[in-house]
ModelCIF file with pLDDT and N, C-alpha, C, O atoms, coordinates in Angstrom:
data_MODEL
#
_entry.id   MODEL 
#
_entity.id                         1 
_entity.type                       polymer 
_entity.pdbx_number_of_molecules   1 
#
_entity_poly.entity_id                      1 
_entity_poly.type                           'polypeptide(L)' 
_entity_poly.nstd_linkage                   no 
_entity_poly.nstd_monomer                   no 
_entity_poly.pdbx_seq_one_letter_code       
;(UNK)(UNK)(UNK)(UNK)(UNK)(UNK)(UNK)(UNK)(UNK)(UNK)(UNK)(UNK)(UNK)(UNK)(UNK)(UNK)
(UNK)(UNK)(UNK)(UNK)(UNK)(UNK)(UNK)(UNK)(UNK)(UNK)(UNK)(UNK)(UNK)(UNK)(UNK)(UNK)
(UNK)(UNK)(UNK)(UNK)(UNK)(UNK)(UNK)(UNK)(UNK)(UNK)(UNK)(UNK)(UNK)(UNK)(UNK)(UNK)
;
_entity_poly.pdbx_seq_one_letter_code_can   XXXXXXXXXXXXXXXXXXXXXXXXXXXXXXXXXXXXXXXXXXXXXXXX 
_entity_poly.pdbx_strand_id                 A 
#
loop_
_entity_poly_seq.entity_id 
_entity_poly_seq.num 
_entity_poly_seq.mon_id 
_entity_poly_seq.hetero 
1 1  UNK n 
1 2  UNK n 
1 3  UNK n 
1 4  UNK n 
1 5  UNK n 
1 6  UNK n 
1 7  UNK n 
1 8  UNK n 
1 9  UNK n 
1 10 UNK n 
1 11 UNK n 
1 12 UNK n 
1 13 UNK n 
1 14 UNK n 
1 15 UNK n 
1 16 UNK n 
1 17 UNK n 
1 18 UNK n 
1 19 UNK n 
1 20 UNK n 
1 21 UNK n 
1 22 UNK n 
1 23 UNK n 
1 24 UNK n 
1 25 UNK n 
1 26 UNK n 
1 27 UNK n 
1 28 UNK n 
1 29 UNK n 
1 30 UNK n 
1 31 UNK n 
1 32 UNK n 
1 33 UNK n 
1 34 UNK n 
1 35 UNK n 
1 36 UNK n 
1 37 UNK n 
1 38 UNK n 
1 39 UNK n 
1 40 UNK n 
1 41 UNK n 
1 42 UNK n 
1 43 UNK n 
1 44 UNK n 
1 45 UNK n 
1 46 UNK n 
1 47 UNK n 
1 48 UNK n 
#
_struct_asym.id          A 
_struct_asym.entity_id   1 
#
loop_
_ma_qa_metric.id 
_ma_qa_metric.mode 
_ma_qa_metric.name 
_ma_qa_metric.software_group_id 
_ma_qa_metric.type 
1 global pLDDT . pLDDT 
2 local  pLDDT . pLDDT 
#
_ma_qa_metric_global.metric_id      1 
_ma_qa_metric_global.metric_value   88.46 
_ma_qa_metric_global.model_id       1 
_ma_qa_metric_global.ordinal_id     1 
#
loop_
_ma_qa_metric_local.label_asym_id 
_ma_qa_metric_local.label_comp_id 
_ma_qa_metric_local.label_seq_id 
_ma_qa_metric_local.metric_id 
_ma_qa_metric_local.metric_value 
_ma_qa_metric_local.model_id 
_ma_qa_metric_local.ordinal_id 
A UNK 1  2 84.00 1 1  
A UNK 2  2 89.00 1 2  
A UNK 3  2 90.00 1 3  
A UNK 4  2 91.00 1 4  
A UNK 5  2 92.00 1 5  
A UNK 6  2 92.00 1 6  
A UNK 7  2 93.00 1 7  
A UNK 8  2 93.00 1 8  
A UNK 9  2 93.00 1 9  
A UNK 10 2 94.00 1 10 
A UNK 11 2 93.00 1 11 
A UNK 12 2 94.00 1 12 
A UNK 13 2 94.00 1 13 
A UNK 14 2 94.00 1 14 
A UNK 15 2 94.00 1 15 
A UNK 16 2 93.00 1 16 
A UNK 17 2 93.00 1 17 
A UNK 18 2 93.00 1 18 
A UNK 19 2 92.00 1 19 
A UNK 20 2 91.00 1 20 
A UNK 21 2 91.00 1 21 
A UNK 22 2 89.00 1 22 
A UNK 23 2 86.00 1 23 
A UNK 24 2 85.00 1 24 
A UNK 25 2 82.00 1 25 
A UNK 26 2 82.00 1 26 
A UNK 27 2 76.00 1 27 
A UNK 28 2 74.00 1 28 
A UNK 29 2 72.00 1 29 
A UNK 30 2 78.00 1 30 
A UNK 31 2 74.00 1 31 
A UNK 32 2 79.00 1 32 
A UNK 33 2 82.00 1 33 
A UNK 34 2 83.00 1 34 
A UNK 35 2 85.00 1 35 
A UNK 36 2 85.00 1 36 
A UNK 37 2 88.00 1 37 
A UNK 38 2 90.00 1 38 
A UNK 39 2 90.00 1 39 
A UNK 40 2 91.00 1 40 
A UNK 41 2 92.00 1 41 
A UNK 42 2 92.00 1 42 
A UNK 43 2 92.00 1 43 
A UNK 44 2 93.00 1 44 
A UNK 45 2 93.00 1 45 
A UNK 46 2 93.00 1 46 
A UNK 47 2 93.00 1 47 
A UNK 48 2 94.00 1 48 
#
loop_
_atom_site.group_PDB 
_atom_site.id 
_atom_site.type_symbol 
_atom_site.label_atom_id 
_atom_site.label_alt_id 
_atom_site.label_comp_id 
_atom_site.label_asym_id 
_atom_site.label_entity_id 
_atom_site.label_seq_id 
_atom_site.pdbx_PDB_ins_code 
_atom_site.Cartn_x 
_atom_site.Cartn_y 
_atom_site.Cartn_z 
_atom_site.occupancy 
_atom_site.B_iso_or_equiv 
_atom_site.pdbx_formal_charge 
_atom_site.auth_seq_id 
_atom_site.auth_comp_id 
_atom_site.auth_asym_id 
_atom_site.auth_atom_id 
_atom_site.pdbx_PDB_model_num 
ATOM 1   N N  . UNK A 1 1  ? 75.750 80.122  114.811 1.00 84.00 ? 1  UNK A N  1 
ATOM 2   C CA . UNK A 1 1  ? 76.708 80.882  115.621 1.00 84.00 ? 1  UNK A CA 1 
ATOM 3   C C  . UNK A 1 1  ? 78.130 80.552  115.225 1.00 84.00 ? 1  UNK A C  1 
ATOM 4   O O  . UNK A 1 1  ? 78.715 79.804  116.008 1.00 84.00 ? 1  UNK A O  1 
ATOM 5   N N  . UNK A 1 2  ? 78.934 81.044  113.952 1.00 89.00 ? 2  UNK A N  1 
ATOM 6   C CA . UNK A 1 2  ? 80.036 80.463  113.800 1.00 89.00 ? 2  UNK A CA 1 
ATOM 7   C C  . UNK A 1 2  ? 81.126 81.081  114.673 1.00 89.00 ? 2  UNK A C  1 
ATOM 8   O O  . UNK A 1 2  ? 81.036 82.298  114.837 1.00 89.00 ? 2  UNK A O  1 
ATOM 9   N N  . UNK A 1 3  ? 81.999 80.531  115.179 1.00 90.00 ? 3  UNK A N  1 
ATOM 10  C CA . UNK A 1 3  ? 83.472 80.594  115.544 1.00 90.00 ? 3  UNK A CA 1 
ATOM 11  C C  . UNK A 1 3  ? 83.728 81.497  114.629 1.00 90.00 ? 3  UNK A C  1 
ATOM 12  O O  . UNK A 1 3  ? 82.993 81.861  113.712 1.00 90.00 ? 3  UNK A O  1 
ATOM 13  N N  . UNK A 1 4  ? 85.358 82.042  115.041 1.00 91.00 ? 4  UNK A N  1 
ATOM 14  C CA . UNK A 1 4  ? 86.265 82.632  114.524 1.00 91.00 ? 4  UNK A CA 1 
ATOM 15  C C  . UNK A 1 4  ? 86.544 81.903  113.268 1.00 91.00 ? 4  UNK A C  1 
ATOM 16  O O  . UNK A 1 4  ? 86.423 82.318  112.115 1.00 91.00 ? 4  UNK A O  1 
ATOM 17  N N  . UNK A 1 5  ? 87.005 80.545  113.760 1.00 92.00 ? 5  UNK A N  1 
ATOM 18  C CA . UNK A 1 5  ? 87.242 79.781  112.085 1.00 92.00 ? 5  UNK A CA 1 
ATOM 19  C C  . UNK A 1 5  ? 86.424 79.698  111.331 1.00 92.00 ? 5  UNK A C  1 
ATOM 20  O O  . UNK A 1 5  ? 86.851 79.608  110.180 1.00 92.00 ? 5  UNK A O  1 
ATOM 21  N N  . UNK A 1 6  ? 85.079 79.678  111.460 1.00 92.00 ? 6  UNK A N  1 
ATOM 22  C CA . UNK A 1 6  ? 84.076 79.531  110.366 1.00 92.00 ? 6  UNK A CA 1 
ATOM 23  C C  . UNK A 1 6  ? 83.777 80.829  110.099 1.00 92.00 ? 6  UNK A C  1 
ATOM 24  O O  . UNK A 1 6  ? 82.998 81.011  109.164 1.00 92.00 ? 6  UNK A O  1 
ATOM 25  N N  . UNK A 1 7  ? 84.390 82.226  110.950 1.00 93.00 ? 7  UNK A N  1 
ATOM 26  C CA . UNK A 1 7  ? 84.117 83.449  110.222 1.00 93.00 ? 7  UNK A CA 1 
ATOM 27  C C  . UNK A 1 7  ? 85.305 83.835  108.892 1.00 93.00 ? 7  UNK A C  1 
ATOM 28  O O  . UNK A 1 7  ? 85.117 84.627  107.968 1.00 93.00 ? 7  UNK A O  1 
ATOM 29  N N  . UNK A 1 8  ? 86.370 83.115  109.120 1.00 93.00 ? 8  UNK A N  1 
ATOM 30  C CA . UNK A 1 8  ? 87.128 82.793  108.354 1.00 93.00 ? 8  UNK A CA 1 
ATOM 31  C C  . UNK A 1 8  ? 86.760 82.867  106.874 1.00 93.00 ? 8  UNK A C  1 
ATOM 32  O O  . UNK A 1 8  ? 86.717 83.752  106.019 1.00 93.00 ? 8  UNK A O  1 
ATOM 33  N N  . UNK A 1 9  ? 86.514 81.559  106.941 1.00 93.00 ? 9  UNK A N  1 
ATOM 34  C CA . UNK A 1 9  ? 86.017 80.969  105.761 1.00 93.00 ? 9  UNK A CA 1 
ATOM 35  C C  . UNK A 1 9  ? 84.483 81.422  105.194 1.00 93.00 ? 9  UNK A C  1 
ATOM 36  O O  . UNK A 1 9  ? 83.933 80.983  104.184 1.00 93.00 ? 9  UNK A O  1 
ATOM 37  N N  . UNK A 1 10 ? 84.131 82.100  105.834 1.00 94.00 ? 10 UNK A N  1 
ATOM 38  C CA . UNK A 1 10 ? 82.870 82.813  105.450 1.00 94.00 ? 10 UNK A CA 1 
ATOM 39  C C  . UNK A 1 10 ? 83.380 84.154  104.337 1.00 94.00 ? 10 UNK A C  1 
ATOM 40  O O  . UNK A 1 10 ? 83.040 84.421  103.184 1.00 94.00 ? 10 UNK A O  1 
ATOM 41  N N  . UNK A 1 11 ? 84.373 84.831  105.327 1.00 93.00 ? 11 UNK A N  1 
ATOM 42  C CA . UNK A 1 11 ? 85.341 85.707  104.657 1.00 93.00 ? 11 UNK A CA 1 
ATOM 43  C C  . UNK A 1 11 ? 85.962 85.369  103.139 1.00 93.00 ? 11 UNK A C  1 
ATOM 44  O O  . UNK A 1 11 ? 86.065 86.194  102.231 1.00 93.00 ? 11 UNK A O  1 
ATOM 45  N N  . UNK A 1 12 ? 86.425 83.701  103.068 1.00 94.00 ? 12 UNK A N  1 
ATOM 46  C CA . UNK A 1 12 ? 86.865 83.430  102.177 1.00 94.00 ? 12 UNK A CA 1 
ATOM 47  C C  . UNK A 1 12 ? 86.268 83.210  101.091 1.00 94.00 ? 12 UNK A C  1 
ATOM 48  O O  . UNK A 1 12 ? 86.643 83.508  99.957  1.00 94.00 ? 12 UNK A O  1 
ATOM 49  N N  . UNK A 1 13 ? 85.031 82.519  101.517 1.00 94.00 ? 13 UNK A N  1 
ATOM 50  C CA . UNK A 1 13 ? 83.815 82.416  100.707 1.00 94.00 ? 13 UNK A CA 1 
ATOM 51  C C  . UNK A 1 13 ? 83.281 83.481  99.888  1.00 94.00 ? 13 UNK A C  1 
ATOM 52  O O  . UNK A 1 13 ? 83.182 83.507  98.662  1.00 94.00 ? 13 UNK A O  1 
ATOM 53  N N  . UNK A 1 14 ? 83.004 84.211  100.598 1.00 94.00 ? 14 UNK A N  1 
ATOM 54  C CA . UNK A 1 14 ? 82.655 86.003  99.827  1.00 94.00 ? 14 UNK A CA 1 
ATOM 55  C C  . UNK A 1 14 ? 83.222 86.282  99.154  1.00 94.00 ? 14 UNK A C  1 
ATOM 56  O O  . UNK A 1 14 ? 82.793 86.562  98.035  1.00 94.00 ? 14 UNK A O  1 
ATOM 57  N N  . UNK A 1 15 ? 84.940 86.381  99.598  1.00 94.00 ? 15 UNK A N  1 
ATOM 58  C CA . UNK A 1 15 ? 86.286 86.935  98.644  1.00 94.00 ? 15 UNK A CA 1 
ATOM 59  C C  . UNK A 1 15 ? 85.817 85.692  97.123  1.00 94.00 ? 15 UNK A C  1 
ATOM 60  O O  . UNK A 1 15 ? 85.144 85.978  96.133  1.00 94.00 ? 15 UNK A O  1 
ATOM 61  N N  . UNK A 1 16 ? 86.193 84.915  97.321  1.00 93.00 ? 16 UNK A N  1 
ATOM 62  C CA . UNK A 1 16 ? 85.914 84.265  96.355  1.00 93.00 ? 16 UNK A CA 1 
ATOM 63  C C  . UNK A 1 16 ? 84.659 84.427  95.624  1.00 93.00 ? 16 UNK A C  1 
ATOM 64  O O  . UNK A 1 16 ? 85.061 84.254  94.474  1.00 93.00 ? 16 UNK A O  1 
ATOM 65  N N  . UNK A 1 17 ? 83.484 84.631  95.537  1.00 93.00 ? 17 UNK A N  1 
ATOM 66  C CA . UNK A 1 17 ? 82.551 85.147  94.659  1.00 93.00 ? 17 UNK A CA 1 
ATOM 67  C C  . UNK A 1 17 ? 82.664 86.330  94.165  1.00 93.00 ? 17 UNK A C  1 
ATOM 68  O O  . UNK A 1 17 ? 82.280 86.612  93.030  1.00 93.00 ? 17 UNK A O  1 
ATOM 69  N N  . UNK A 1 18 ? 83.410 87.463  95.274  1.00 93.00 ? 18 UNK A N  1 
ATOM 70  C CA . UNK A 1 18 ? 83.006 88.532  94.879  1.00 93.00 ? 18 UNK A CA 1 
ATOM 71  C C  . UNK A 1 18 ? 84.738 88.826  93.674  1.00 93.00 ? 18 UNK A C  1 
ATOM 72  O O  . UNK A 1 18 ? 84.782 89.763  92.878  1.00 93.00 ? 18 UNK A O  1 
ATOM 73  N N  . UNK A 1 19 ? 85.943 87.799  93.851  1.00 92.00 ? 19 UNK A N  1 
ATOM 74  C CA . UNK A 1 19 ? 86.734 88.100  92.574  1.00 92.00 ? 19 UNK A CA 1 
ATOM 75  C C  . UNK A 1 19 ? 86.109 87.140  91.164  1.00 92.00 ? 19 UNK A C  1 
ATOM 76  O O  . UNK A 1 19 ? 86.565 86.946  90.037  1.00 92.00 ? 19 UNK A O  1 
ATOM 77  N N  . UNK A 1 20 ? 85.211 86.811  91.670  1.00 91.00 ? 20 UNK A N  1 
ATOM 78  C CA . UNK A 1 20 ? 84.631 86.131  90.285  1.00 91.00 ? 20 UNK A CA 1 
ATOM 79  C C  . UNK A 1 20 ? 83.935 87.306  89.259  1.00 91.00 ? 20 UNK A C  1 
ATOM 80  O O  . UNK A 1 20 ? 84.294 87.743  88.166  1.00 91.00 ? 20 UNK A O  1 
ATOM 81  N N  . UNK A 1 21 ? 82.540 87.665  90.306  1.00 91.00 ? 21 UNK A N  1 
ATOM 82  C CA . UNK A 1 21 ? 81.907 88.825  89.565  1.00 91.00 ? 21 UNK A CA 1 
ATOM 83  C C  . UNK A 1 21 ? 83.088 90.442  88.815  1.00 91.00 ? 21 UNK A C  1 
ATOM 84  O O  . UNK A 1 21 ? 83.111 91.065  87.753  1.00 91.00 ? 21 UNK A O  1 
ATOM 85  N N  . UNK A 1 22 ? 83.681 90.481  89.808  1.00 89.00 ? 22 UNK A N  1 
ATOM 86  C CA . UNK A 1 22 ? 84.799 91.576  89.533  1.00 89.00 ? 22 UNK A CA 1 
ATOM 87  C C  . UNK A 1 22 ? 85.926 91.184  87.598  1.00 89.00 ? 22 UNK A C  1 
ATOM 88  O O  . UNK A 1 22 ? 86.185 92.018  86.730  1.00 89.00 ? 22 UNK A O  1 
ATOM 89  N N  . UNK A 1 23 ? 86.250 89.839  87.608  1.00 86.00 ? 23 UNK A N  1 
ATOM 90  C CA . UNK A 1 23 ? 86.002 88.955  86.230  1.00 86.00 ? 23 UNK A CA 1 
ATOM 91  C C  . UNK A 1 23 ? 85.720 89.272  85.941  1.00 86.00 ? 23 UNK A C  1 
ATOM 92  O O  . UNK A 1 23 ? 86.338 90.090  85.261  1.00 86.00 ? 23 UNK A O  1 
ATOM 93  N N  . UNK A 1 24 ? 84.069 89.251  85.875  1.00 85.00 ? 24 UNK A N  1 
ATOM 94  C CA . UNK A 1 24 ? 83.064 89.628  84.646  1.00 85.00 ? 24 UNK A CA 1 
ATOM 95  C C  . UNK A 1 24 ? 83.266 91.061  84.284  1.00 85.00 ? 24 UNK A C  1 
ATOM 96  O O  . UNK A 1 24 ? 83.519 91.380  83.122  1.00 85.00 ? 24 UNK A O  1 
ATOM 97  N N  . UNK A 1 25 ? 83.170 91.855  85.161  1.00 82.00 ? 25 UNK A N  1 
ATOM 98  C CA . UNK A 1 25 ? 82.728 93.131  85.442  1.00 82.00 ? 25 UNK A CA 1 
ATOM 99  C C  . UNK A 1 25 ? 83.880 93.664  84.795  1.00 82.00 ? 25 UNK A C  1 
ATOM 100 O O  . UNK A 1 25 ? 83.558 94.401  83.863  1.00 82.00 ? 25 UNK A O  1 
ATOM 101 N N  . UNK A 1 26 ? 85.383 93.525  84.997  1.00 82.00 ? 26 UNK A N  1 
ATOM 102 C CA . UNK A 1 26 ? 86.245 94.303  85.088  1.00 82.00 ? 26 UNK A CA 1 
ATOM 103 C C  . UNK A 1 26 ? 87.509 92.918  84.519  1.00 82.00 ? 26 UNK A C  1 
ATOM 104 O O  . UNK A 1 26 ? 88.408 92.239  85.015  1.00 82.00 ? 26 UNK A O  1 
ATOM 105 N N  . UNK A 1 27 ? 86.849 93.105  83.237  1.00 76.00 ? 27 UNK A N  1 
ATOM 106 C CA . UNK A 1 27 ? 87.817 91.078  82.675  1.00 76.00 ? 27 UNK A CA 1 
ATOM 107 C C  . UNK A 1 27 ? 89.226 92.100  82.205  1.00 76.00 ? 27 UNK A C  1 
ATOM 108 O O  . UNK A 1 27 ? 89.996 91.225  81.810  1.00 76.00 ? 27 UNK A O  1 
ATOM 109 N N  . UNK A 1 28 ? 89.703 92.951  82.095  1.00 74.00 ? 28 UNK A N  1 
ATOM 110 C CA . UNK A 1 28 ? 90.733 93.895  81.402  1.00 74.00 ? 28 UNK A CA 1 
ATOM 111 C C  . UNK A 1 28 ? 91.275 94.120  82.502  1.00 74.00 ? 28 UNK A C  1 
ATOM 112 O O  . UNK A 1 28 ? 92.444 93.797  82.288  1.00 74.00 ? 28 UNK A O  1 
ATOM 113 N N  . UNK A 1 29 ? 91.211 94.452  83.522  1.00 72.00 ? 29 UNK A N  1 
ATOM 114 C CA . UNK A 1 29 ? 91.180 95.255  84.886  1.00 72.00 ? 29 UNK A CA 1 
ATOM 115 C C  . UNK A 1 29 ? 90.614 96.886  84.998  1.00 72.00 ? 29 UNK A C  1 
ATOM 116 O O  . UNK A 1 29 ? 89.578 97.160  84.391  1.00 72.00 ? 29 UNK A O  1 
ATOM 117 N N  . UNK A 1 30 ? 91.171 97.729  85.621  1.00 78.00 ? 30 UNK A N  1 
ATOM 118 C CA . UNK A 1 30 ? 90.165 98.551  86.239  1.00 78.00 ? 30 UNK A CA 1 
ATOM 119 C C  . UNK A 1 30 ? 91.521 100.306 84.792  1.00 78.00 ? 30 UNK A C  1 
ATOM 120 O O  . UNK A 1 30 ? 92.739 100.426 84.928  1.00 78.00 ? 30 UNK A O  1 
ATOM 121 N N  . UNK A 1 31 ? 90.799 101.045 83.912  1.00 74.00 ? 31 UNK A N  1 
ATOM 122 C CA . UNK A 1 31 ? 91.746 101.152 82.943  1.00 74.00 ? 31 UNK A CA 1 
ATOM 123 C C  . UNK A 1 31 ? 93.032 100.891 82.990  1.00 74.00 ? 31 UNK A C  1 
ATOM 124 O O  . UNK A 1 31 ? 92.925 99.945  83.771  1.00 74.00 ? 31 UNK A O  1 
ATOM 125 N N  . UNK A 1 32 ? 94.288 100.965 82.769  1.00 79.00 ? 32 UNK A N  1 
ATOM 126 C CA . UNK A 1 32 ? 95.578 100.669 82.534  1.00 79.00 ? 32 UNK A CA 1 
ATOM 127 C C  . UNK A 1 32 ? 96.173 99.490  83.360  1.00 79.00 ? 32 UNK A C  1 
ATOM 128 O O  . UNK A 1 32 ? 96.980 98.613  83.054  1.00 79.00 ? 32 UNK A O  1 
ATOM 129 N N  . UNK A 1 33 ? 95.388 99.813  84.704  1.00 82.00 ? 33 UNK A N  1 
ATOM 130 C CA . UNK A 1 33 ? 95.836 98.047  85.860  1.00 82.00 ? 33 UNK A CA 1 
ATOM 131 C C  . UNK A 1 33 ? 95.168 97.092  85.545  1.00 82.00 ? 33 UNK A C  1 
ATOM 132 O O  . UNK A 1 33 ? 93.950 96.969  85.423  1.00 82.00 ? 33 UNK A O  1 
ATOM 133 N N  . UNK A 1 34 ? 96.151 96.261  85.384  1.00 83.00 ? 34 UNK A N  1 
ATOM 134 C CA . UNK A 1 34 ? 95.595 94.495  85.191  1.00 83.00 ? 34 UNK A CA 1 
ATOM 135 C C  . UNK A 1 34 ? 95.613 94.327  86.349  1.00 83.00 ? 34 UNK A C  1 
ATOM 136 O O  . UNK A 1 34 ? 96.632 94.592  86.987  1.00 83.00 ? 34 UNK A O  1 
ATOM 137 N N  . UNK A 1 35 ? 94.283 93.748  87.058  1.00 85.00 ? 35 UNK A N  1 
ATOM 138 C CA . UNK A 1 35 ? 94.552 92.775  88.261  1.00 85.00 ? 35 UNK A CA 1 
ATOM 139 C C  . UNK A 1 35 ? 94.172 91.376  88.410  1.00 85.00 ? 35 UNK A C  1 
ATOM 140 O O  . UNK A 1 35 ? 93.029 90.998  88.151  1.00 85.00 ? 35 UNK A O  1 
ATOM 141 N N  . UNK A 1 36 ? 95.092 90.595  88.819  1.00 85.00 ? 36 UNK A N  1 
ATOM 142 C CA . UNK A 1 36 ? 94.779 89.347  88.421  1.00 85.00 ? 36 UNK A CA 1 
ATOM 143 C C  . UNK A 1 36 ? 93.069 88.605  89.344  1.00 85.00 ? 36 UNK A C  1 
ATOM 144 O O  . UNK A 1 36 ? 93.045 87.828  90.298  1.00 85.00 ? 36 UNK A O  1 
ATOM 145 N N  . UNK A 1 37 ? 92.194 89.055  88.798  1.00 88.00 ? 37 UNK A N  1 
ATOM 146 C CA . UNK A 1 37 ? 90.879 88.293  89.566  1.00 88.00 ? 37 UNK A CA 1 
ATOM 147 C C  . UNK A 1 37 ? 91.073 86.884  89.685  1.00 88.00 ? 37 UNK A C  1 
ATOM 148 O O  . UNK A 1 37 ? 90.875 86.176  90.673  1.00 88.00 ? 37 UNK A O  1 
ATOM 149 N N  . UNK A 1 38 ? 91.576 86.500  88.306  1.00 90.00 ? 38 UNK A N  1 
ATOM 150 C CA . UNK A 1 38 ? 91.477 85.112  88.122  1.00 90.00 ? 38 UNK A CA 1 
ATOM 151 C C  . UNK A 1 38 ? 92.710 84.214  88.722  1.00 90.00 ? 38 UNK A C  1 
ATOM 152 O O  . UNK A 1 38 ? 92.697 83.056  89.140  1.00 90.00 ? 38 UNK A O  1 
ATOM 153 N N  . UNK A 1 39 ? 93.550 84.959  88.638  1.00 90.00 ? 39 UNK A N  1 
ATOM 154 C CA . UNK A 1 39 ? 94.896 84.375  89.604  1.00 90.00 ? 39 UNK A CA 1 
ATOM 155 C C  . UNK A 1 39 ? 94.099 83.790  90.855  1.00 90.00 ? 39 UNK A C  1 
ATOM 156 O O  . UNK A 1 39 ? 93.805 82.611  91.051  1.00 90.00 ? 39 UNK A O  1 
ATOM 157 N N  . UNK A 1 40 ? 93.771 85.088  91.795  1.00 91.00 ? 40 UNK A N  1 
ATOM 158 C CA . UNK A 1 40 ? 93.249 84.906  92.884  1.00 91.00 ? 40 UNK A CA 1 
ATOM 159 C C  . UNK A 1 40 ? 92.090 84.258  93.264  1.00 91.00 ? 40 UNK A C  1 
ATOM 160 O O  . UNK A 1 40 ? 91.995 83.955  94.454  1.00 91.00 ? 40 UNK A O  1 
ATOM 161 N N  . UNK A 1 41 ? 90.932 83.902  92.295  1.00 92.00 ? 41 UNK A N  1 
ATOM 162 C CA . UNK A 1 41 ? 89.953 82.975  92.712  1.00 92.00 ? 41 UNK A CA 1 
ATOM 163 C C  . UNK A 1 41 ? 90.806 81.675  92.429  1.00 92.00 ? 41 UNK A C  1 
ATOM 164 O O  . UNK A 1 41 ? 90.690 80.818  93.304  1.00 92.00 ? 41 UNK A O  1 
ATOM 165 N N  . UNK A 1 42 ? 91.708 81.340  91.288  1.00 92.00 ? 42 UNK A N  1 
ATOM 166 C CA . UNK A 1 42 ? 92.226 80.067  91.349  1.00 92.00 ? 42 UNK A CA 1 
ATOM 167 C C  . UNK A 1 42 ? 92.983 79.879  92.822  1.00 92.00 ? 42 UNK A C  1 
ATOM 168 O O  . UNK A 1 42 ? 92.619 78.966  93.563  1.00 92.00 ? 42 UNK A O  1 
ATOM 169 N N  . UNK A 1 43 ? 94.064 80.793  93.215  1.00 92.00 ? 43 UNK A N  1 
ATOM 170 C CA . UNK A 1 43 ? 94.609 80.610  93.844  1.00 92.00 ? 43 UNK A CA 1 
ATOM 171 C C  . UNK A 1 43 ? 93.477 80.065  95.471  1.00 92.00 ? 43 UNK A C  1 
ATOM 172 O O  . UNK A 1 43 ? 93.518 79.041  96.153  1.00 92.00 ? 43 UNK A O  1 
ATOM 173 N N  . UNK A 1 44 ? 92.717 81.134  95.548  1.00 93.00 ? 44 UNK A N  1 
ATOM 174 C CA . UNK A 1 44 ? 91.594 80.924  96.840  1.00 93.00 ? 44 UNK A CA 1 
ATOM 175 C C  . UNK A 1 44 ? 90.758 79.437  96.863  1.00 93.00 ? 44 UNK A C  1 
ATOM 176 O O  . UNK A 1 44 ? 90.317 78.731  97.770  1.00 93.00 ? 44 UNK A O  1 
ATOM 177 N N  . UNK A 1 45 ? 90.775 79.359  95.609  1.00 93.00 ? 45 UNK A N  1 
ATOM 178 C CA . UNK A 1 45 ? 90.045 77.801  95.320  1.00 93.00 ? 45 UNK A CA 1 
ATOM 179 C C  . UNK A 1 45 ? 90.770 76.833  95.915  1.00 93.00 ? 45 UNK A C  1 
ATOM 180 O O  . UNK A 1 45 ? 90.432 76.313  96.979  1.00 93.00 ? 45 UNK A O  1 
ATOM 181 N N  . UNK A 1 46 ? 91.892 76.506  95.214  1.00 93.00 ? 46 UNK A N  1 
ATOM 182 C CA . UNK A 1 46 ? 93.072 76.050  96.192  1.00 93.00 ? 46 UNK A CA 1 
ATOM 183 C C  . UNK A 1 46 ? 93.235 75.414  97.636  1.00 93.00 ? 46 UNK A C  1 
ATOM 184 O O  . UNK A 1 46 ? 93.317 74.390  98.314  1.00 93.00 ? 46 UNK A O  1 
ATOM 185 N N  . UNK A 1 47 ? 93.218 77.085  97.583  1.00 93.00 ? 47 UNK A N  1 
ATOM 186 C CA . UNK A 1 47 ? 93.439 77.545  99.856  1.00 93.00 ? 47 UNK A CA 1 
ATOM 187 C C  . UNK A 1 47 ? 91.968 76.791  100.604 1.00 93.00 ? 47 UNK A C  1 
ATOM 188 O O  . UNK A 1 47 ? 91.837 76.147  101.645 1.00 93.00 ? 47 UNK A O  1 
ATOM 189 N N  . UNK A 1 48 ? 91.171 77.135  99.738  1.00 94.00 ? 48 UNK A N  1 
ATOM 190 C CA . UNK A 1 48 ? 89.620 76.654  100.297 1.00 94.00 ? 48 UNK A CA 1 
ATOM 191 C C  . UNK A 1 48 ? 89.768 75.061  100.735 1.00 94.00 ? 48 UNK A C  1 
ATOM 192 O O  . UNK A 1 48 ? 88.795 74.451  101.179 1.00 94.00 ? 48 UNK A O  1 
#
């Protein structure tokens, strides 16, 4: 039964796997936009 805070970080948890796979998937970004995946899992790693 998590709390608000552990829905949090559940949230964060996800975000973070799911800009990993997006990496793989989309390592250029999505055509002409770069988006930084990898910025943001470093950065989320971090925050975690």
């Amino acid at each position: 039964g998590p709390s608000f805070i552990q829905f949090i970080a559940l949230g964060m948890g996800l975000l973070l796997a799911a800009l990993c796979v997006c990496s793989m998937r989309w390592p250029q970004g999505i055509g002409r936009i770069r988006i930084g995946w990898i910025r943001g899992a470093r950065a989320l790693g971090t925050g975690l």
